[in-house]
C-alpha atoms as a PDB file:
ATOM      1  CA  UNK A   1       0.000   0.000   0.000  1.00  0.00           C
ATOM      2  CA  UNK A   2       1.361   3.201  -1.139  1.00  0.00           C
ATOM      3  CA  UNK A   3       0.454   6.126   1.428  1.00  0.00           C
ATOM      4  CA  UNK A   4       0.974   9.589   1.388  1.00  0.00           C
ATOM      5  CA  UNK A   5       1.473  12.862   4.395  1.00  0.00           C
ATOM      6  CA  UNK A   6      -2.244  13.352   4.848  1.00  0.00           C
ATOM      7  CA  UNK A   7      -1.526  17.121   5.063  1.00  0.00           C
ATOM      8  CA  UNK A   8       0.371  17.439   1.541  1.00  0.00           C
ATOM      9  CA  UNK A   9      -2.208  15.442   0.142  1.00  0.00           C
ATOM     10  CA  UNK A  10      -5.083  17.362   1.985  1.00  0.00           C
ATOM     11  CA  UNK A  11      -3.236  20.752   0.308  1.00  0.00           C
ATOM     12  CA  UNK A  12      -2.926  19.319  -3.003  1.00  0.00           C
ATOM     13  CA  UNK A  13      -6.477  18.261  -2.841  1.00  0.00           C
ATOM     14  CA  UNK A  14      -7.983  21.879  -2.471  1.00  0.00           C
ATOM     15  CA  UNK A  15      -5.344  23.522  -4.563  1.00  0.00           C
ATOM     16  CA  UNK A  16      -6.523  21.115  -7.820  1.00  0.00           C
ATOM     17  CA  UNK A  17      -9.517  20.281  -6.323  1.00  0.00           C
ATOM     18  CA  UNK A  18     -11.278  23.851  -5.281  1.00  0.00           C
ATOM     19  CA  UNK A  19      -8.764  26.457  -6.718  1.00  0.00           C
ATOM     20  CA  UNK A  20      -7.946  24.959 -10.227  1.00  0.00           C
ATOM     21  CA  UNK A  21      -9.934  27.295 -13.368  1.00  0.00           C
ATOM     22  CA  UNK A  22      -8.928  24.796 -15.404  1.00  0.00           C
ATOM     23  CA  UNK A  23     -11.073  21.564 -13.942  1.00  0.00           C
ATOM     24  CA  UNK A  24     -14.391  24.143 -13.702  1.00  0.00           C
ATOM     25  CA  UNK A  25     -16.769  20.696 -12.302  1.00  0.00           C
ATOM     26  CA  UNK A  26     -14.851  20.036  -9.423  1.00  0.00           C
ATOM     27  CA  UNK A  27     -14.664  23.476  -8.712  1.00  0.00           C
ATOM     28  CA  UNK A  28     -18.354  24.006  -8.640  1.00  0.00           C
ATOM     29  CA  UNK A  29     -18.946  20.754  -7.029  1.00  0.00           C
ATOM     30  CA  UNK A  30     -16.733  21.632  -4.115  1.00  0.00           C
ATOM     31  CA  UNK A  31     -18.050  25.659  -3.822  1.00  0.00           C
ATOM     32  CA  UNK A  32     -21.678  23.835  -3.086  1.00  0.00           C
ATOM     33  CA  UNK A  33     -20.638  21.214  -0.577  1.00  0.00           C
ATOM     34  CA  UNK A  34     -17.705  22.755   0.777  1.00  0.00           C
ATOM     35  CA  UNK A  35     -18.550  26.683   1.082  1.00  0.00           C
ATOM     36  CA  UNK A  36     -16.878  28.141  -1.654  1.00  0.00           C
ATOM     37  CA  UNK A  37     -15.781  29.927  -4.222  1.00  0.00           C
ATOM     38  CA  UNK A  38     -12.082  29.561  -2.809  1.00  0.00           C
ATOM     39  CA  UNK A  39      -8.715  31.227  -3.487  1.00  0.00           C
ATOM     40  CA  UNK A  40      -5.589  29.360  -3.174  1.00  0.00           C
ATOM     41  CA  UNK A  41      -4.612  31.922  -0.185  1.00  0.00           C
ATOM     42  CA  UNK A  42      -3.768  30.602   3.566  1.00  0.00           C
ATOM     43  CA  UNK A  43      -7.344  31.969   4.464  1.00  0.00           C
ATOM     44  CA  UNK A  44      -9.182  30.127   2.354  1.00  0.00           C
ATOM     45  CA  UNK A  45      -7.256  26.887   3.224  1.00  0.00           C
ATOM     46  CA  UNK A  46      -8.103  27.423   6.846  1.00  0.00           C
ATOM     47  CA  UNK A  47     -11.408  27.899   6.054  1.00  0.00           C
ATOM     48  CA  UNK A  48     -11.748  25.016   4.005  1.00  0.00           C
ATOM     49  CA  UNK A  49     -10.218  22.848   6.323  1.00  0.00           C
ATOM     50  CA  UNK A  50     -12.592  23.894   9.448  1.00  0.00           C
ATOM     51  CA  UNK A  51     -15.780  23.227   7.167  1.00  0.00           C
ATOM     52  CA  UNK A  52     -14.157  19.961   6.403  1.00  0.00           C
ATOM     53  CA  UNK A  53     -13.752  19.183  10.038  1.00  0.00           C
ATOM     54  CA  UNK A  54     -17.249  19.928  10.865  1.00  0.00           C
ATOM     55  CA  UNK A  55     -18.670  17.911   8.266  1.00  0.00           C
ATOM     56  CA  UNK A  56     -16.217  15.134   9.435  1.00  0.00           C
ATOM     57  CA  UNK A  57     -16.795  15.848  12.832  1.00  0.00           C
ATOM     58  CA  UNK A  58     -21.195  15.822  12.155  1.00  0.00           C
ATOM     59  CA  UNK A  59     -21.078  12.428  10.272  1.00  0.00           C
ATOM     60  CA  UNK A  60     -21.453  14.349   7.074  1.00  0.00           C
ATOM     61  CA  UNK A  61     -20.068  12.463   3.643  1.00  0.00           C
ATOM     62  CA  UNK A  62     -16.802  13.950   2.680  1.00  0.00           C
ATOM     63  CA  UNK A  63     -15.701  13.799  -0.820  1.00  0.00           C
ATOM     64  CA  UNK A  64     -13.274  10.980  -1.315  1.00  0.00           C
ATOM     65  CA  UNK A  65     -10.393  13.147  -2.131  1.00  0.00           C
ATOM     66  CA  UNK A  66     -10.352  14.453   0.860  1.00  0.00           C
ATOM     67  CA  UNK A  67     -11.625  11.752   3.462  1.00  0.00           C
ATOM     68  CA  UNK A  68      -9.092   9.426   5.032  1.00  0.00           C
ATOM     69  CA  UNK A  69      -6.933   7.324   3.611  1.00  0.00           C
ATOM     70  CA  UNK A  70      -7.459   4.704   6.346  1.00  0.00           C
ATOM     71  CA  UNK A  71     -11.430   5.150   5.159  1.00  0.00           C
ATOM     72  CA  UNK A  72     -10.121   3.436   1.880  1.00  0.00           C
ATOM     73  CA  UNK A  73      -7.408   0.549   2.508  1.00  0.00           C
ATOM     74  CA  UNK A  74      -9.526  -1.737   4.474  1.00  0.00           C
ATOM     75  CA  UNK A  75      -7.610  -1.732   7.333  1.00  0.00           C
ATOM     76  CA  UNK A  76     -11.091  -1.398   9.726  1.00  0.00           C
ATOM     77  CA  UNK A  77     -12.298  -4.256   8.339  1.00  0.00           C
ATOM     78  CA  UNK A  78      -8.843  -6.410   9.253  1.00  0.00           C
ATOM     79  CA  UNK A  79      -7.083  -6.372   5.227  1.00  0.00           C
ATOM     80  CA  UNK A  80      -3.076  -6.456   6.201  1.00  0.00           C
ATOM     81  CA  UNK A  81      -0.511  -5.412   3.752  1.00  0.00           C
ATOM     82  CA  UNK A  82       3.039  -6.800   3.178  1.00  0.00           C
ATOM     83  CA  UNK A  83       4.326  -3.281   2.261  1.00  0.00           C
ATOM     84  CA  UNK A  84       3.724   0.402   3.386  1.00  0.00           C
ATOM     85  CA  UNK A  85       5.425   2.581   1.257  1.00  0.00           C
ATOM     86  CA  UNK A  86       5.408   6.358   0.607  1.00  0.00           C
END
């Protein structure tokens, strides 16, 4: 299982995710659930991430590319790895 910091990938997450022109639907789709429109500016990343945590926090769905790694890998449910690289 490849992994990766959760904060770096968190970052590059709202950067292409909420803050990109160029991929306009994800943009749009994360302005309505996440509180947007966004600028890639400290502020807005703070902001982001608090809304994030309160959705996370109420039990809300959070969009994959930003939920948990460990949400994904199986590792709740008991699945063991040979490797954990990053």
């Amino acid at each position: 299982m490849f992994v990766r910091n959760p904060y770096v990938r968190l970052l590059s997450g709202f950067l292409d995710k909420a803050c990109n022109p160029h991929v306009e639907s994800w943009v749009t789709l994360i302005n309505d659930d996440y509180g947007g429109p966004y600028k890639s500016t400290p502020e807005d990343f703070a902001r982001f991430v608090k809304i994030l945590m309160s959705r996370f926090d109420n039990g809300e769905p959070i969009n994959p590319h930003f939920s948990r790694l460990f949400d994904h890998c199986g590792l709740a449910n008991g699945m063991r790895y040979d490797l954990y690289l990053k």
